[in-house]
Protein backbone atom coordinates (compact mmCIF):
# COMPACT_ATOMS: atom_id res chain seq x y z
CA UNK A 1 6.53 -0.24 -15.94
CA UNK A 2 5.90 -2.38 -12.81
CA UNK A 3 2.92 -3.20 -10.80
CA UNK A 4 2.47 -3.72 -7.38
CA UNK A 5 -0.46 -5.03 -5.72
CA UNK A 6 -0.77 -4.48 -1.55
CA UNK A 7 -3.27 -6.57 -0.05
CA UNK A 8 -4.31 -6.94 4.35
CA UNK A 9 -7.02 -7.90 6.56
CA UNK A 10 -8.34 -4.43 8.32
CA UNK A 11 -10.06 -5.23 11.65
CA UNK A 12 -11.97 -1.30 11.42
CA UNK A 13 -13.34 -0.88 7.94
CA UNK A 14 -14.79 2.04 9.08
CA UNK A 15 -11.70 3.77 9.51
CA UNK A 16 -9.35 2.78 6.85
CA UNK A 17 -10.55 5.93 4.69
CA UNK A 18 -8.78 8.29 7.54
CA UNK A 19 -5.65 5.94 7.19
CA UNK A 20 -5.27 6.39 3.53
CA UNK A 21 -6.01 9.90 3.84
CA UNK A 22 -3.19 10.34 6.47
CA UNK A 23 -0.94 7.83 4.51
CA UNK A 24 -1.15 9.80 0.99
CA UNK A 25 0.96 12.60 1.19
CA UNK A 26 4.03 10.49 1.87
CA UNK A 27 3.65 8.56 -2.29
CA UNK A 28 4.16 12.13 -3.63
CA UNK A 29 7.49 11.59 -3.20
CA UNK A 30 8.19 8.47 -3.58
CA UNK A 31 10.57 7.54 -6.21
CA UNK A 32 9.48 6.27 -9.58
CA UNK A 33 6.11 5.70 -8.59
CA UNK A 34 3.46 6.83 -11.44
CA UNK A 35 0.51 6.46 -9.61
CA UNK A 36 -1.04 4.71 -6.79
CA UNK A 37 -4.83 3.53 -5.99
CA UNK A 38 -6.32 2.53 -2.70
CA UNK A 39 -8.10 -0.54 -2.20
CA UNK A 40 -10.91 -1.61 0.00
CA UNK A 41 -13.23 -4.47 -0.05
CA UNK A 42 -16.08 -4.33 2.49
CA UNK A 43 -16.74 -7.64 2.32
CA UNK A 44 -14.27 -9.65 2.94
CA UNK A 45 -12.50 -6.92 5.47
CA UNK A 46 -9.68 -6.36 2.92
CA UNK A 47 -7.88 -3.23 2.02
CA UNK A 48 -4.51 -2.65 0.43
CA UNK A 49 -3.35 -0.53 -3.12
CA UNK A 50 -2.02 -1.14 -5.98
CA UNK A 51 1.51 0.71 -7.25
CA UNK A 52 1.94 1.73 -10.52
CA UNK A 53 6.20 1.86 -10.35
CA UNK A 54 8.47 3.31 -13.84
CA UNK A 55 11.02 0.27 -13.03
CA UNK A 56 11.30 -3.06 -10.78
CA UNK A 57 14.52 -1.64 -9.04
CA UNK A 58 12.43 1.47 -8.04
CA UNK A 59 9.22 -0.58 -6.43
CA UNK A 60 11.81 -3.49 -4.58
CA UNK A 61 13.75 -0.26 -3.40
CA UNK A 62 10.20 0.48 -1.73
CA UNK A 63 8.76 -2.05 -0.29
CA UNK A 64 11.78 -3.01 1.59
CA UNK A 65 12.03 -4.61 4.91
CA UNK A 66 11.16 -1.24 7.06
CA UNK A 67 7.92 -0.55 4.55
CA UNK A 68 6.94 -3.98 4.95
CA UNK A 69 6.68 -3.55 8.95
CA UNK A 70 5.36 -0.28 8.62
CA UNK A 71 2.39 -1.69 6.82
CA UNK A 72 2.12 -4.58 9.08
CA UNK A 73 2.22 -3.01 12.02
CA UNK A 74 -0.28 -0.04 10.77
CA UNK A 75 -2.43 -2.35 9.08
CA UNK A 76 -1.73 -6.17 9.01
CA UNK A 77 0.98 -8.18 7.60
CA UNK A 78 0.38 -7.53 3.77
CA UNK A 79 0.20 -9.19 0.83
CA UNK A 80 2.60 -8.08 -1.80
CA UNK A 81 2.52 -9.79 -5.39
């Protein structure tokens, strides 16, 4: 197994909740992913997830370049470790 952990500033912690919402259908999908879990912190205006993936190759296949600017751009430039 490989883990994944997704970290951003948010600018509206009010309205992240409606973002993951909207964003979770799309990790049903997603291949080898076991299981994913959303991420906020209220306090220091951070949100992000962390990825539960069955093998490296299938979480690098992931986050490639085009995920990595989709979260940017819907989010903030992330944090990926």
């Amino acid at each position: 197994m490989f883990v994944v952990i997704v970290s951003f500033n948010i600018e509206n912690k009010d309205g992240i909740k409606d973002k993951f919402i909207e964003s979770a259908p799309i990790y049903k999908e997603t291949k080898g992913l076991i299981r994913k879990n959303y991420l906020v912190n209220h306090d220091s205006n951070t949100a992000g997830g962390v990825y539960l993936f069955d093998t490296a190759e299938n979480a690098y296949n992931w986050f490639d370049d085009k995920r990595i600017a989709y979260l940017a751009e819907r989010y903030s430039t992330p944090d990926i470790k």
